[in-house]
Protein backbone atom coordinates (compact mmCIF):
# COMPACT_ATOMS: atom_id res chain seq x y z
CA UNK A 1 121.06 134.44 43.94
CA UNK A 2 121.38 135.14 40.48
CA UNK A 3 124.80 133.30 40.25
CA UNK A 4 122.79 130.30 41.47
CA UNK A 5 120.20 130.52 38.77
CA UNK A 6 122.88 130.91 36.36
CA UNK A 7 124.47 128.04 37.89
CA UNK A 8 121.99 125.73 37.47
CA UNK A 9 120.44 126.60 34.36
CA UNK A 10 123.99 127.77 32.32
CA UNK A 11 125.54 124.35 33.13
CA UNK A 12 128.84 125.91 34.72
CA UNK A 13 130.99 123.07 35.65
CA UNK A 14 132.26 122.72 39.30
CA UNK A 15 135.82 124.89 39.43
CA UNK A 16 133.87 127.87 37.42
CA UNK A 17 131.07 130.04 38.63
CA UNK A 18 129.29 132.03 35.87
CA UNK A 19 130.09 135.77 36.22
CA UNK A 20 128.37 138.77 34.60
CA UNK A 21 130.89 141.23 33.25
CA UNK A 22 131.41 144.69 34.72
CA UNK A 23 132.77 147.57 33.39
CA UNK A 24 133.36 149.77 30.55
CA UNK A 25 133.79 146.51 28.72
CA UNK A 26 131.18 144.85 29.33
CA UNK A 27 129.31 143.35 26.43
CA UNK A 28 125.96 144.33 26.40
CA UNK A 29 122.45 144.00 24.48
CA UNK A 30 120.79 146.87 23.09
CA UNK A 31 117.99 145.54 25.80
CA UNK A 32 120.49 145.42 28.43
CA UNK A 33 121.54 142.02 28.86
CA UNK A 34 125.01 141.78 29.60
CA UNK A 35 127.66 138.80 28.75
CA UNK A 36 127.70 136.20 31.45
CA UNK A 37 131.37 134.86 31.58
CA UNK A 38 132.48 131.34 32.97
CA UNK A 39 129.92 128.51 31.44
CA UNK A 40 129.92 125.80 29.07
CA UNK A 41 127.78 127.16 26.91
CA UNK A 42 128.83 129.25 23.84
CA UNK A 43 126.86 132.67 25.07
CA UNK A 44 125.05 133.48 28.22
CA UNK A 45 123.61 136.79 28.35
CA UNK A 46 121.25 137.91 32.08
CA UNK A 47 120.24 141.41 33.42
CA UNK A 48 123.07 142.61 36.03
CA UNK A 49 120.27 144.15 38.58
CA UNK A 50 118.26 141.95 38.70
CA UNK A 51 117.91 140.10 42.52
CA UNK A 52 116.16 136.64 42.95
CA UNK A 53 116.42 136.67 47.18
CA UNK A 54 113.77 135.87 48.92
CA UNK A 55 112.53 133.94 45.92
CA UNK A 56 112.00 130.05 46.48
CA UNK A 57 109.23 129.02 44.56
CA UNK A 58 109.44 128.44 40.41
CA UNK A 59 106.72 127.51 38.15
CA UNK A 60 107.38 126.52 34.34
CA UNK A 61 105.79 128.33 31.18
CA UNK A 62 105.20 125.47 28.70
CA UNK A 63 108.25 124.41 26.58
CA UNK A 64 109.16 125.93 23.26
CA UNK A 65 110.60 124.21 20.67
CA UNK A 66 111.57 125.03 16.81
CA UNK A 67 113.47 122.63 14.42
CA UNK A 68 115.83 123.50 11.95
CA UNK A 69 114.35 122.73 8.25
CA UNK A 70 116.07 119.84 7.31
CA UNK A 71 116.51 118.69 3.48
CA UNK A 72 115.91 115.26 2.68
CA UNK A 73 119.05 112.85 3.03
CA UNK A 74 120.40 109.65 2.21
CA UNK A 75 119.54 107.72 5.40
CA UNK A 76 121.91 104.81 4.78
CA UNK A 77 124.95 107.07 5.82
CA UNK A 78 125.42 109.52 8.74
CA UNK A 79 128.65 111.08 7.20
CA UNK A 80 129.84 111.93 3.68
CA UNK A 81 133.19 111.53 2.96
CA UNK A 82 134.87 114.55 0.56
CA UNK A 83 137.30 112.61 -1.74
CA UNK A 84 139.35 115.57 -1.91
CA UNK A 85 139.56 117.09 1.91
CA UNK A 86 138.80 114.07 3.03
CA UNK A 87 137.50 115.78 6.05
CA UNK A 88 134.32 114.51 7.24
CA UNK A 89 131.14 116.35 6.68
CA UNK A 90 128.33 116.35 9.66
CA UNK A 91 124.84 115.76 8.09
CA UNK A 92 121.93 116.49 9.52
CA UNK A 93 118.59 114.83 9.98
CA UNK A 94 114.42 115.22 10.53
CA UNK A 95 113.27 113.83 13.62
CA UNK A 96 110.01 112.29 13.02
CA UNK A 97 106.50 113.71 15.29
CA UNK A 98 106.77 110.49 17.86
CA UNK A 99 110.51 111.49 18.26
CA UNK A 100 110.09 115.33 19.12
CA UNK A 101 107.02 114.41 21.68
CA UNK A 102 109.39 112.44 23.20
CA UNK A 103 112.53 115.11 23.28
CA UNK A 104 110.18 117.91 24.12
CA UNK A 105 108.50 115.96 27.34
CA UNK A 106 112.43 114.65 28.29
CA UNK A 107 114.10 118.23 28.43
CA UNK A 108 110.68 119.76 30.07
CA UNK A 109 111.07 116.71 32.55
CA UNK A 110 114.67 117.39 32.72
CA UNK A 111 114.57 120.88 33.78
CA UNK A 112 111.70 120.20 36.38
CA UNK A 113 113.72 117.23 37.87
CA UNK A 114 117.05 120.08 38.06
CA UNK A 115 114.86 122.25 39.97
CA UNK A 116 112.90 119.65 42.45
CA UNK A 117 116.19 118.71 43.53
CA UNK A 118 117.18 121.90 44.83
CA UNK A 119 117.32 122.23 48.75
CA UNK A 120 116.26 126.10 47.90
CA UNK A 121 113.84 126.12 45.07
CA UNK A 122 110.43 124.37 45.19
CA UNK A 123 107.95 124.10 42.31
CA UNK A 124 104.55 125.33 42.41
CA UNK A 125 101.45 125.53 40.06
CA UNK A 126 100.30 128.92 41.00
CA UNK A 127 101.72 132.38 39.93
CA UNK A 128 102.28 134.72 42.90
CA UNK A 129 104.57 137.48 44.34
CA UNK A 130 107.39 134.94 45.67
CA UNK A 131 107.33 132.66 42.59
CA UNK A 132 109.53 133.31 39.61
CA UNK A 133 108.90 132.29 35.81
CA UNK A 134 110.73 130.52 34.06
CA UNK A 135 110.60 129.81 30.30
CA UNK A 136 112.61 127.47 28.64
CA UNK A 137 112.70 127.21 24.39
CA UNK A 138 115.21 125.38 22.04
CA UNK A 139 115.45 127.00 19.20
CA UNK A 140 116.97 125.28 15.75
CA UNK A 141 116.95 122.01 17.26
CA UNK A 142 118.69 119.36 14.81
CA UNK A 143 119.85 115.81 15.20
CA UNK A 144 122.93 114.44 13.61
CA UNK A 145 121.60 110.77 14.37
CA UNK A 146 121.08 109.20 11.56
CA UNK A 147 117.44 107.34 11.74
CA UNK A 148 118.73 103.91 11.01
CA UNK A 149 120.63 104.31 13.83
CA UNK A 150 118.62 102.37 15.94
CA UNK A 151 118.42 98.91 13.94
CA UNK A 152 122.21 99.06 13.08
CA UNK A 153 124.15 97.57 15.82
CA UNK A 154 127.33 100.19 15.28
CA UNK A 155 126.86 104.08 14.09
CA UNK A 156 129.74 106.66 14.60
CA UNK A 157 128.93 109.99 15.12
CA UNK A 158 130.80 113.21 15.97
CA UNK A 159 127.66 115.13 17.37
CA UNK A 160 124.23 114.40 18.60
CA UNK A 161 122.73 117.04 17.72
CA UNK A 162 122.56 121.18 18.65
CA UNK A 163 120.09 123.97 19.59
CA UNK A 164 120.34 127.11 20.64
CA UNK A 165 118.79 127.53 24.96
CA UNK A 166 116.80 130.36 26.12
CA UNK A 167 115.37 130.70 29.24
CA UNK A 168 113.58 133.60 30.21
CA UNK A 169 112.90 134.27 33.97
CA UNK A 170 110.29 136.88 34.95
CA UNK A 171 109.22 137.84 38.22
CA UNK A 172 105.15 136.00 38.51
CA UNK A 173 103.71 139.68 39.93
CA UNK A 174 103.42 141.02 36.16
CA UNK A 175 102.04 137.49 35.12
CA UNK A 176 99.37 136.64 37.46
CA UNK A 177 96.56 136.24 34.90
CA UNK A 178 98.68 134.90 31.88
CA UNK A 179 98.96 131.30 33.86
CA UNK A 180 95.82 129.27 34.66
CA UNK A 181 95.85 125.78 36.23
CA UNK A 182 92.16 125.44 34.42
């Protein structure tokens, strides 16, 4: 069952299926997380013991989200050419507070819409003994879209745009209390 959540929510691609390591070495946390092999991302780290069966129902902690400090930057260019390398340079760039409502309500939507088209999993409002947690935060979040990007009929870009994904899942049974539908 784990696999499944891993799955899902570690974006392995079709001919993989995330697997934890085993053995002596295993990489592990000093919390004891161990290294999740076989996704696209660049580290996935779960519990080994833990066991999700019998669980069907998730409900979602409100989104977290931090952005990377950004300094100022020319926003007539998206890349800066080094005269000398002349390898090209990423730059990065503030969203303004109309663009992260909008990313912040896409990727909650986005993980809600994952999740009410499972078959197994169902989404609920209500903490309880069957229902599992599950937190999801972006951390560092930057965009490599330049903001003139979207009156300019043609901007090249490498990137989009990075963050670092955490989700947290916790059995509801310890959090009945911390959740109210108030």
């Amino acid at each position: 069952m784990l696999v499944l959540w891993l799955c899902t929510l570690a974006g392995c691609t079709s001919s993989t299926t995330p697997t934890i390591q085993t053995g002596q070495d295993a990489e592990t946390t000093f919390d004891g997380l161990t290294r999740v092999d076989n996704t696209i991302m660049d580290s996935v780290w779960a519990r080994s013991d833990i066991d999700l069966g019998g669980i069907r129902k998730v409900i979602f902690a409100p989104i977290g989200v931090s952005y990377r400090d950004v300094e100022p930057s020319d926003p007539t260019t998206a890349l800066r050419r080094s005269t000398r390398s002349r390898q090209t340079e990423l730059r990065e760039f503030q969203l303004d507070e109309e663009t992260k409502s909008f990313f912040e309500a896409e990727i909650g939507a986005a993980f809600e819409a994952e999740v009410s088209a499972s078959e197994i999993y169902s989404i609920v409002d209500e903490p309880g003994p069957d229902v599992i947690a599950v937190g999801v935060a972006l951390l560092d979040v930057v965009s490599r879209v330049p903001p003139q990007a979207q009156t300019q009929p043609r901007v090249f870009i490498e990137m989009v745009g990075e963050a670092t994904l955490v989700l947290e899942i916790r059995g509801c049974r310890s959090l009945i209390g911390q959740f109210s539908t108030s």
